[in-house]
C-alpha atoms as a PDB file:
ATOM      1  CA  UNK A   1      60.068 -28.754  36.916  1.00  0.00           C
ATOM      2  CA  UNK A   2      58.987 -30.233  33.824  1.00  0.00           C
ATOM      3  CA  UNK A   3      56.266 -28.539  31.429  1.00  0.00           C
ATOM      4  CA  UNK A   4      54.164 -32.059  31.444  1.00  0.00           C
ATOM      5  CA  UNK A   5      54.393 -32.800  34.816  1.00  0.00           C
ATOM      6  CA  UNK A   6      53.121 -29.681  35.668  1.00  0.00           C
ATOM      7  CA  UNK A   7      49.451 -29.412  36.225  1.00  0.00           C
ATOM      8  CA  UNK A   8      48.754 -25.925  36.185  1.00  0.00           C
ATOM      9  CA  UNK A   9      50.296 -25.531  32.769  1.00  0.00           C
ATOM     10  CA  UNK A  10      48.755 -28.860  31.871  1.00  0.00           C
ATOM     11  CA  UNK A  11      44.878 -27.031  32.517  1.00  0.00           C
ATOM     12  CA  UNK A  12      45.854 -23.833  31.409  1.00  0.00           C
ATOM     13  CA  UNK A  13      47.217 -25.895  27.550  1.00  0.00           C
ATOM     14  CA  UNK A  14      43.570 -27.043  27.997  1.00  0.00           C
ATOM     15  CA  UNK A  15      41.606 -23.505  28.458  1.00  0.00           C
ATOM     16  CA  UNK A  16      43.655 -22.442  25.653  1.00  0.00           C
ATOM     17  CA  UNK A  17      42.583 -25.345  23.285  1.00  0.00           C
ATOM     18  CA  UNK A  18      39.059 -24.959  24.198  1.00  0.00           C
ATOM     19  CA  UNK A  19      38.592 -21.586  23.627  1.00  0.00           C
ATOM     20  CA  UNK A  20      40.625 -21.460  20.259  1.00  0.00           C
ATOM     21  CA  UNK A  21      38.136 -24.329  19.421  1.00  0.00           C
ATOM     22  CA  UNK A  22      35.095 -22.205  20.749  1.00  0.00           C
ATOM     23  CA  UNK A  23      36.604 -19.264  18.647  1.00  0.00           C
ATOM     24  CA  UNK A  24      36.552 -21.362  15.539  1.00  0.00           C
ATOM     25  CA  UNK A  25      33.392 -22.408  15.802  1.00  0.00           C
ATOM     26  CA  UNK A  26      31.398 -19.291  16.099  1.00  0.00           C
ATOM     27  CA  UNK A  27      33.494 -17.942  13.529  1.00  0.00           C
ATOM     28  CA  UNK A  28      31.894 -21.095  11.266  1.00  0.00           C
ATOM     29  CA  UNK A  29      28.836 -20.426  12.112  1.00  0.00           C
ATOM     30  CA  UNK A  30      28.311 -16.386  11.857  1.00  0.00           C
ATOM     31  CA  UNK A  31      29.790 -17.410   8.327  1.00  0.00           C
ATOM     32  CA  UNK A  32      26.815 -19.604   7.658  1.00  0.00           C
ATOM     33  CA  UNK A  33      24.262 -17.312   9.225  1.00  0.00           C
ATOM     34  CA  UNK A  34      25.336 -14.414   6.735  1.00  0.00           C
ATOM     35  CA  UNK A  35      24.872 -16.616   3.810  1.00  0.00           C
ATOM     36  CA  UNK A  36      21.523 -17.844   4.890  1.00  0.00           C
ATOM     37  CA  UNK A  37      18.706 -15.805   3.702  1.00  0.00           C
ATOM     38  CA  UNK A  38      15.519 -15.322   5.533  1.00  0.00           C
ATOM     39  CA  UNK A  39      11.951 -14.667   4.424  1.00  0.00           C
ATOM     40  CA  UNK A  40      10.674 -10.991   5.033  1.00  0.00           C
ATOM     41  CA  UNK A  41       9.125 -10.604   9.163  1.00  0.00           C
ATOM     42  CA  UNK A  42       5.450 -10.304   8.155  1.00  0.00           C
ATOM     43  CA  UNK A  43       4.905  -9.415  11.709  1.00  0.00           C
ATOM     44  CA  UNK A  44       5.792 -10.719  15.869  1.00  0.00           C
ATOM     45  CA  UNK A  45       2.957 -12.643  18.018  1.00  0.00           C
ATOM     46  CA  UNK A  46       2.320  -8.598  19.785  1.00  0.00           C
ATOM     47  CA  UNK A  47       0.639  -7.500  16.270  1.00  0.00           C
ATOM     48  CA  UNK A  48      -1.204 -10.989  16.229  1.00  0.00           C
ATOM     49  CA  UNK A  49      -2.790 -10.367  19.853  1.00  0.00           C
ATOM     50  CA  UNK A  50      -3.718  -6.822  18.451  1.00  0.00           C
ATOM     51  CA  UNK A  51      -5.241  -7.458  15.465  1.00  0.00           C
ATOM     52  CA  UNK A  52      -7.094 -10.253  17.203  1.00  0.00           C
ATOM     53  CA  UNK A  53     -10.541  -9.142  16.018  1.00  0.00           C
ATOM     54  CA  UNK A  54      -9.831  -9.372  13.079  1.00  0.00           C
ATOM     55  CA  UNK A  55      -6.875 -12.270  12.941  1.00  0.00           C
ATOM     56  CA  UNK A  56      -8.542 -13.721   9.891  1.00  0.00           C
ATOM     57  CA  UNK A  57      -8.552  -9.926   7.612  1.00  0.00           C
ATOM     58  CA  UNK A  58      -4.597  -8.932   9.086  1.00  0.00           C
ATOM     59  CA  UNK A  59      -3.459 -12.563   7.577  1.00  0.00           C
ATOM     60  CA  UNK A  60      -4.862 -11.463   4.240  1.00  0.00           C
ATOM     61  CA  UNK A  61      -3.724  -8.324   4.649  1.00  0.00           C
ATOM     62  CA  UNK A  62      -0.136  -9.820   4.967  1.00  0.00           C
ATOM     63  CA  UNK A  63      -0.783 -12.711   1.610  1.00  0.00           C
ATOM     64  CA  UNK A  64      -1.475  -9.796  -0.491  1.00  0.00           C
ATOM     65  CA  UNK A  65       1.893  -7.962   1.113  1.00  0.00           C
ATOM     66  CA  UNK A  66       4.096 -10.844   0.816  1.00  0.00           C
ATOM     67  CA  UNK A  67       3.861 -13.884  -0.929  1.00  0.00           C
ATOM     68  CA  UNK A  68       6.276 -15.841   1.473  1.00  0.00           C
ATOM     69  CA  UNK A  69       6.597 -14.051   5.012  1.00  0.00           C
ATOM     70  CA  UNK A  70       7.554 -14.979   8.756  1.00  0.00           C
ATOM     71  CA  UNK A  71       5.402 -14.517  11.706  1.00  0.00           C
ATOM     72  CA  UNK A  72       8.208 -14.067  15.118  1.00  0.00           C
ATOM     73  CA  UNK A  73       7.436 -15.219  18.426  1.00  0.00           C
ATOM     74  CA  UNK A  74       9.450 -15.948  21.205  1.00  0.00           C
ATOM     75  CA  UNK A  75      10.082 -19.428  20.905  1.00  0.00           C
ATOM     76  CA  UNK A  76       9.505 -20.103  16.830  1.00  0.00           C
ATOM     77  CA  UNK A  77       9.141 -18.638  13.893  1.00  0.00           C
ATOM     78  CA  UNK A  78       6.063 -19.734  11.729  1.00  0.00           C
ATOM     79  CA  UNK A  79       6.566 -19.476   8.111  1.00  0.00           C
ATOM     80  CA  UNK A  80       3.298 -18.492   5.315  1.00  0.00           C
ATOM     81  CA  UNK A  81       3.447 -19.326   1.929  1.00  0.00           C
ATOM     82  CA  UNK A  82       0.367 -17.991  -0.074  1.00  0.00           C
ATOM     83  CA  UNK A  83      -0.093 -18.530  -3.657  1.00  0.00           C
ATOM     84  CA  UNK A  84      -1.244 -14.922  -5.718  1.00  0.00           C
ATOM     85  CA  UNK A  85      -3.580 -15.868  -8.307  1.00  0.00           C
ATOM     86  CA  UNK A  86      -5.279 -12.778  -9.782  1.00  0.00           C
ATOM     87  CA  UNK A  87      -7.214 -15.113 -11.860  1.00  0.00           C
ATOM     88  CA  UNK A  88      -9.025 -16.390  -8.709  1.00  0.00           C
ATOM     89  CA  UNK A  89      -9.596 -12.966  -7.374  1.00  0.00           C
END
């Protein structure tokens, strides 16, 4: 029997191709994600619900700690940007 004719060689040419191409594509993109640099985690949504109180003073707390930081939660991450002036302070 004939290699072409053959369907079971015919789908198992085809797993083969797909995962190779799977294969090279997460290999493309771990390569991207380890040149990509992120901003420092300034903190998750858990130390936002427990600083609550005082959501206003912990955000401030973080500007003067960072001057570009990331706030995680589970579906985003929210980037700050504060500007440092000790003139203004």
């Amino acid at each position: 029997m004939d290699f072409h004719s053959n369907p079971i060689s015919i789908s198992l040419a085809l797993i083969l191709a797909l995962l190779f191409a799977l294969i090279l594509f997460r290999e493309s993109q771990q390569k991207h994600r380890k040149n990509k640099k992120f901003h420092p985690i300034g903190g998750t949504i858990f130390d936002q619900l427990l600083n609550f109180h005082r959501l206003q003073h912990y955000m401030i707390d973080l500007a003067g700690k960072y001057r570009t930081y990331r706030l995680l939660s589970r579906l985003r991450s929210e980037i700050y940007t504060t500007e440092n002036n000790p003139e203004s302070a």
